[in-house]
Protein backbone atom coordinates (compact mmCIF):
# COMPACT_ATOMS: atom_id res chain seq x y z
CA UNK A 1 94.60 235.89 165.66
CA UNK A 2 94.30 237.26 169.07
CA UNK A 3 92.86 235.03 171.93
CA UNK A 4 90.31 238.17 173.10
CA UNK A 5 89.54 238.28 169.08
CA UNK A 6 88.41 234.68 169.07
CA UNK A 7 87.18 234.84 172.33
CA UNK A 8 84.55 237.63 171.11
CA UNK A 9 83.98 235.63 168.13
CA UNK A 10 82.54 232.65 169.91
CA UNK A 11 80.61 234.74 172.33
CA UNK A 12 78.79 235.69 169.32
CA UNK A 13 77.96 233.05 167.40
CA UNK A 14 76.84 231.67 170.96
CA UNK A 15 74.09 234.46 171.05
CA UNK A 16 72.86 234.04 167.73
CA UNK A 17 75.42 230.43 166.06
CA UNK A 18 75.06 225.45 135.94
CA UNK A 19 76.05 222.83 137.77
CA UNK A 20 79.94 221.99 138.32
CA UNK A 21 79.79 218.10 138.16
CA UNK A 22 81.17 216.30 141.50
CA UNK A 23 83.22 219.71 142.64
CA UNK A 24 84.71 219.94 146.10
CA UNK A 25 84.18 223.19 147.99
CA UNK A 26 88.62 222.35 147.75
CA UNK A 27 88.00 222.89 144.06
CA UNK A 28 85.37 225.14 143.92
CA UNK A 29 87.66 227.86 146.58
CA UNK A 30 91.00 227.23 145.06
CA UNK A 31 94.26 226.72 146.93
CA UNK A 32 94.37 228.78 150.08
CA UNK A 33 98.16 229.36 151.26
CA UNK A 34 97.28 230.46 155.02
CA UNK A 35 95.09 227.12 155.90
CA UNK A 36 96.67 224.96 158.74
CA UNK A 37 98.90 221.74 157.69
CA UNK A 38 97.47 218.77 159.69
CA UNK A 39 96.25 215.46 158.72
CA UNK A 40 92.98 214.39 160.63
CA UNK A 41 92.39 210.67 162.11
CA UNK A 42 88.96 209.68 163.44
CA UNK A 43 87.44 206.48 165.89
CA UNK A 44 84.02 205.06 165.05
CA UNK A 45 82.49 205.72 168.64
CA UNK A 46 78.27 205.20 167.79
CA UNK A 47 77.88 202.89 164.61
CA UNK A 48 80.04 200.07 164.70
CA UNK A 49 79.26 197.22 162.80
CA UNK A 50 76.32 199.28 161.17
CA UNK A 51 77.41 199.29 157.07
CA UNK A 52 77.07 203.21 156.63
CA UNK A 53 79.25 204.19 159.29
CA UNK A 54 81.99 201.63 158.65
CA UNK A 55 81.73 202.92 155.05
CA UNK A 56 81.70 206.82 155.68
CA UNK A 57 84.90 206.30 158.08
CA UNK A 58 86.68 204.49 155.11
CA UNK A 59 85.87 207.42 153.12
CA UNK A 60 87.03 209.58 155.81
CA UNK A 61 90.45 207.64 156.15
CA UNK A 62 90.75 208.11 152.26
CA UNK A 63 90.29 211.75 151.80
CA UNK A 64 92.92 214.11 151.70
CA UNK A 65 91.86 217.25 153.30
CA UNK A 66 92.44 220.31 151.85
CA UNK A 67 90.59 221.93 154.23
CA UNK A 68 89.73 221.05 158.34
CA UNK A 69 87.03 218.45 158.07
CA UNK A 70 85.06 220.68 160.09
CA UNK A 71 85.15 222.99 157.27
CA UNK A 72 83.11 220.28 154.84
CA UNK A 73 83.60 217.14 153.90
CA UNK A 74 84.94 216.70 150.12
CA UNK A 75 82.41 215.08 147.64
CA UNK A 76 83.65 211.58 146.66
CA UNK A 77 81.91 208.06 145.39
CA UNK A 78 85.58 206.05 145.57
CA UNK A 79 83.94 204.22 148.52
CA UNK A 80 81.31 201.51 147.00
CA UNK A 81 77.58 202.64 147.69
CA UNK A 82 78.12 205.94 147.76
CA UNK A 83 76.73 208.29 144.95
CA UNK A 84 77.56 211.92 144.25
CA UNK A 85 76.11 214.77 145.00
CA UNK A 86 76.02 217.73 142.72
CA UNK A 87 76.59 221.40 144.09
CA UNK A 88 75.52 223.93 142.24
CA UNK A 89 77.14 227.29 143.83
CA UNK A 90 75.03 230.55 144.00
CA UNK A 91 75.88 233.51 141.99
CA UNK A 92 77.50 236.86 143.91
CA UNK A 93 74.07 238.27 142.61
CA UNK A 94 71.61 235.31 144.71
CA UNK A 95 73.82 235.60 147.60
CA UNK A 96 73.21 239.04 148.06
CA UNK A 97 69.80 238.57 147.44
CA UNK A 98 69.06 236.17 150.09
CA UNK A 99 71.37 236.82 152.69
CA UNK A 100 69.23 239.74 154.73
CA UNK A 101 67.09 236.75 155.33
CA UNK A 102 69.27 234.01 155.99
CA UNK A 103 70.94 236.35 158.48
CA UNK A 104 68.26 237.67 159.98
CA UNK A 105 66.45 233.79 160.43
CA UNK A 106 69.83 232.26 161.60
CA UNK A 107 70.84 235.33 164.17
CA UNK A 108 67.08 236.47 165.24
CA UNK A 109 64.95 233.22 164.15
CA UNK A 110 62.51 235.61 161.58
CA UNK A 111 63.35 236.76 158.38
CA UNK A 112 63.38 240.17 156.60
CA UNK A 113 64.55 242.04 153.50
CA UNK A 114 66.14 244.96 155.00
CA UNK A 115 69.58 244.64 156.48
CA UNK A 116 72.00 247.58 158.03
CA UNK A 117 73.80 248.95 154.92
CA UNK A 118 77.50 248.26 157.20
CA UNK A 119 76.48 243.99 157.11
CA UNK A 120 75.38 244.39 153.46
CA UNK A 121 78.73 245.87 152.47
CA UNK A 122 80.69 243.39 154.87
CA UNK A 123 78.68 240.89 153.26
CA UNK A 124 79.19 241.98 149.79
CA UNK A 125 83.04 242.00 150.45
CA UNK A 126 82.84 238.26 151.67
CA UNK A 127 81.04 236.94 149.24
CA UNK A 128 82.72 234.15 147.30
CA UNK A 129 85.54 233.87 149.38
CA UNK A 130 84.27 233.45 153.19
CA UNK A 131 80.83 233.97 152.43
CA UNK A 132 79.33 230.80 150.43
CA UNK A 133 76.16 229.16 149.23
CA UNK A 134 75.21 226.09 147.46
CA UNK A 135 72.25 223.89 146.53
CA UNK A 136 72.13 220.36 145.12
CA UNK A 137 71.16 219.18 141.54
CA UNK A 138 68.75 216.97 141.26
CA UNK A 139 67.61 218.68 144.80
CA UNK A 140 68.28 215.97 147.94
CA UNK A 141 64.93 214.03 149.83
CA UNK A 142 66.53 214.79 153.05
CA UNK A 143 63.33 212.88 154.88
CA UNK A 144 64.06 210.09 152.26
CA UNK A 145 60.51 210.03 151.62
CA UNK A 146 61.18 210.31 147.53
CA UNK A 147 59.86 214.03 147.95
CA UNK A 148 63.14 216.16 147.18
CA UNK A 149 63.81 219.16 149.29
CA UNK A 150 65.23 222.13 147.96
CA UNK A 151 68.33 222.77 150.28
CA UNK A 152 70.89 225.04 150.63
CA UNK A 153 74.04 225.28 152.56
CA UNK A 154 75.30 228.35 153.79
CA UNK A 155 79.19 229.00 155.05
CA UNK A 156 80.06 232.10 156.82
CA UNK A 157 76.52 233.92 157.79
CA UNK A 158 77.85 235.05 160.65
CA UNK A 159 79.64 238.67 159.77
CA UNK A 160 83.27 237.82 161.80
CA UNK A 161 84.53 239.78 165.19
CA UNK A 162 85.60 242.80 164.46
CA UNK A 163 85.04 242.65 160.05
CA UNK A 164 87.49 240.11 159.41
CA UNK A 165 87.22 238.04 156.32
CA UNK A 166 89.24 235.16 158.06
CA UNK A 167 88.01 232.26 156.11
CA UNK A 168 87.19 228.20 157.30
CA UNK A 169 90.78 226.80 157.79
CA UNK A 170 92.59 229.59 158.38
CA UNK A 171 95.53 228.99 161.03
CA UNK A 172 95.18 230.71 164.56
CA UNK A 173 96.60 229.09 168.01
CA UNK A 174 95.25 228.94 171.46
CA UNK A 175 95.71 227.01 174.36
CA UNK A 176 98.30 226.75 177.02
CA UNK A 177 100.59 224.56 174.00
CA UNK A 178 99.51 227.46 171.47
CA UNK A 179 98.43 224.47 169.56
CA UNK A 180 97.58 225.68 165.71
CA UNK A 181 94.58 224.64 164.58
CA UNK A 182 92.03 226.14 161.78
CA UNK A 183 89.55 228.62 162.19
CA UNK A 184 86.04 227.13 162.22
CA UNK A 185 83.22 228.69 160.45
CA UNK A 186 79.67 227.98 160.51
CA UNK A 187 77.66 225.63 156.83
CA UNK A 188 74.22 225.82 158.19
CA UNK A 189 71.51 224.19 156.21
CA UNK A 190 68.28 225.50 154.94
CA UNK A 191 65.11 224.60 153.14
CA UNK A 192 63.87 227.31 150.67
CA UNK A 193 60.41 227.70 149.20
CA UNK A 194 60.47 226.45 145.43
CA UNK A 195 60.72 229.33 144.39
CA UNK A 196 63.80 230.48 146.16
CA UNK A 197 63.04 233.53 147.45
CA UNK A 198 62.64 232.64 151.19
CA UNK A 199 63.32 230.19 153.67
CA UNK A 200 60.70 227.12 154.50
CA UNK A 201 60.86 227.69 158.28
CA UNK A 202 58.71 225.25 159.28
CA UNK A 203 60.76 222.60 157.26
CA UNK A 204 63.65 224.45 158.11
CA UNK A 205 63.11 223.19 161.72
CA UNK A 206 62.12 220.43 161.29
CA UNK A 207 64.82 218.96 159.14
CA UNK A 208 67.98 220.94 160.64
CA UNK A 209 66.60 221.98 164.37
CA UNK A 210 67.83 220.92 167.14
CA UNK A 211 65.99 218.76 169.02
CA UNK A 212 66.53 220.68 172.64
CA UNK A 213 65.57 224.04 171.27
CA UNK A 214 67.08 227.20 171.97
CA UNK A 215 67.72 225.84 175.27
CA UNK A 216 71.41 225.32 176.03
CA UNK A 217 71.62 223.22 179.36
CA UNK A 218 75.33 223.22 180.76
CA UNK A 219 77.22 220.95 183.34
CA UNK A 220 76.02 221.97 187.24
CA UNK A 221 72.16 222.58 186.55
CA UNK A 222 72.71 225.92 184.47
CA UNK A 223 71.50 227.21 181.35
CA UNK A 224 71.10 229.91 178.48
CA UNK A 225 68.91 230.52 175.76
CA UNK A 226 69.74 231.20 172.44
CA UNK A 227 68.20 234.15 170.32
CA UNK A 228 68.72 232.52 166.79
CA UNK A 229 68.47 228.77 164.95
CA UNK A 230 69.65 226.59 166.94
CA UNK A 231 70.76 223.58 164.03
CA UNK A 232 71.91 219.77 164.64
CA UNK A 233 75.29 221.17 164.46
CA UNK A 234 77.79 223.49 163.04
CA UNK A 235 79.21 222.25 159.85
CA UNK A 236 76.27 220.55 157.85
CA UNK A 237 77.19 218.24 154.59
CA UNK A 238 75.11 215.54 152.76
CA UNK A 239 75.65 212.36 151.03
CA UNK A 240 73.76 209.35 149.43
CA UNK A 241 74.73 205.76 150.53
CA UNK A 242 73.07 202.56 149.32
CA UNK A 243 70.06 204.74 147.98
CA UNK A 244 69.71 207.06 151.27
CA UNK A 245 70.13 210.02 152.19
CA UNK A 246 72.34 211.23 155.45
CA UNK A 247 73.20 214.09 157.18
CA UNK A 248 76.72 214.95 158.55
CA UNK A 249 77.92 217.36 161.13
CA UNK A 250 80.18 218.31 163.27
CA UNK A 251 78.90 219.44 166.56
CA UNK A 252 79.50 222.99 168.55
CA UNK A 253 79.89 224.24 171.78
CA UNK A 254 76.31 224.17 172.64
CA UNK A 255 76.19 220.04 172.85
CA UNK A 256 75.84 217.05 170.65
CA UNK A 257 72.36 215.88 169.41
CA UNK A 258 70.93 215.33 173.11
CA UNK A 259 71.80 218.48 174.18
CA UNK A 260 74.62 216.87 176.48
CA UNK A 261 78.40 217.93 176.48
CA UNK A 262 77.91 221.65 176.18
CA UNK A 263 81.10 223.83 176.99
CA UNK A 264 81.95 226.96 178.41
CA UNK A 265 84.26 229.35 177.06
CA UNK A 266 87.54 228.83 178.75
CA UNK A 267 89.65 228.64 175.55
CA UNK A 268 93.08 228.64 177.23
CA UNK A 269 91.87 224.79 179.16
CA UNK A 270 91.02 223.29 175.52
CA UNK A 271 92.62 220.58 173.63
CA UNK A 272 92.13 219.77 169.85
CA UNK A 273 90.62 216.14 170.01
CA UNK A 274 89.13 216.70 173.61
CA UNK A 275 86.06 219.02 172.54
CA UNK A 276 82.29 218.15 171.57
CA UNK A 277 83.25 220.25 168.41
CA UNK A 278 85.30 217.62 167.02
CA UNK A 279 82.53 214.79 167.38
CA UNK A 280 81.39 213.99 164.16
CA UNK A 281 77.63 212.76 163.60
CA UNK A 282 75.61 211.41 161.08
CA UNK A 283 71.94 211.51 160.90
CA UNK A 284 69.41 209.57 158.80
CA UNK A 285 65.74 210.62 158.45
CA UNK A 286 62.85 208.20 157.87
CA UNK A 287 59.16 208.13 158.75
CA UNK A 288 59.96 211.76 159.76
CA UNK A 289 61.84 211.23 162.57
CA UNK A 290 65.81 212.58 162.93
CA UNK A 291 67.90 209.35 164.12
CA UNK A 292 71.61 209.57 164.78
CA UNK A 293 73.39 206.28 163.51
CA UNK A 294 77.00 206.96 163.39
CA UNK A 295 79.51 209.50 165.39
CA UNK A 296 83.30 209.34 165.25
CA UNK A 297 85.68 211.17 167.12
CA UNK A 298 88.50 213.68 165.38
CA UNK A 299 92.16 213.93 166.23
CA UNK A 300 94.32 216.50 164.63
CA UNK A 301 98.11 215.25 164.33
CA UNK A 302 100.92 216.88 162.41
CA UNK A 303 101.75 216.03 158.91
């Protein structure tokens, strides 16, 4: 992949950005020849001594990645206290039904039905392969209130540079080392009315906003705004520990959860292990209020 491809790709995401028991996205995607061969270490930087986060980076440490981290986090109870969480994948037929919406909420921040008939066939092409959505069973209380929230995750929304169906993990280079690393793609998190036909905006924001806004505020006093939703982060998971709920995520280029660290897009000066997109957070919600307790840093090192 070209560095003016990727380029383009980030400009845009900037403007915008029956249930299988206990199945991986690993499992539920198959093997996938072209994704990048790396194993992944991470440092416990916000958390330490707090049980969750010295627990989650055990997990971490276990897992075998099939898939860049960054690209999900596999689901897995071999770590005591934590309990699984069931995906139940959406059929070609529900994708296509929601997506105009989901699009036009995540790249416009309002939904609608109608979509131009070039995305819907784009979309159509991608779906099941780099275009993926999933909700839990029993649903999740995200505000870990006992009130369960009917979320779904959403990978690939945004339609790629140029039509590509380049999927999460997919090997590309860049840098002044040509250093190979995977291709990122957006899970974005939703809450849907019960009837799951539309998205709960209001929860929607509430749960998965971020916290600055649309407001992106960068190093030297400047700053952009963004057009779409504006989540925590860039790839959203879930899992239960010790009864509660969590949120994980990796951050993006627009900043970590208070708005600090944003980056520019010089491409060619970046490092895997140096960017705010390989911080990790996690997030607990109580009383509703959005707290981050944990955040580890990723390295990427050959296998």
């Amino acid at each position: 992949m070209s560095l003016a491809r990727l380029a383009g790709v980030f400009l845009t995401v900037l403007l915008q950005s029956p249930a299988w028991p206990l199945e991986t996205a690993d499992e539920h995607l198959g093997d996938r020849d072209s994704t990048v061969s790396a194993k992944y270490e991470f440092t416990l930087n916000i958390g330490r001594g707090v049980p969750v986060c010295t627990a989650f980076l055990a997990r971490l440490k276990a897992t075998e990645f099939q898939r860049p981290p960054f690209c999900g986090i596999p689901e897995s109870d071999s770590i005591p206290g934590f309990s699984p969480l069931h995906r139940v994948y959406l059929s070609d037929d529900e994708i296509q039904t929601l997506y105009p919406r989901i699009l036009s909420f995540y790249t416009e921040l309002r939904q609608t039905d109608s979509i131009q008939k070039y995305k819907a066939d784009e979309a159509r092409a991608r779906t099941g392969v780099s275009l993926l959505a999933w909700r839990y069973d029993p649903a999740i209380s995200v505000g870990n209130n006992g009130k369960p929230d009917n979320v779904e995750v959403w990978e690939g929304i945004q339609i790629p540079f140029g039509g590509s169906s380049d999927e999460c993990g997919d090997v590309f280079t860049y840098g002044p080392t040509s250093v190979e690393t995977g291709w990122r793609v957006y899970q974005t998190a939703f809450v849907l009315t019960p009837d799951n036909e539309q998205i709960d905006e209001a929860r929607t924001k509430s749960l998965f906003g971020h916290p600055k806004g649309q407001t992106v505020q960068l190093k030297g006093g400047k700053s952009y705004k963004l057009e779409g939703f504006r989540a925590i982060g860039s790839s959203m998971g879930f899992f239960k520990f010790n009864g509660k709920y969590y949120l994980e995520t990796f951050f993006n280029r627009t900043g970590d959860f208070d708005g600090r660290r944003a980056e520019t897009d010089d491409l060619e000066a970046r490092q895997p292990g140096t960017s705010v997109e390989d911080v990790l957070g996690v997030f607990l919600r109580m009383n509703g209020r959005t707290k981050e307790v944990c955040e580890y840093q990723m390295k990427q090192v050959p296998k």
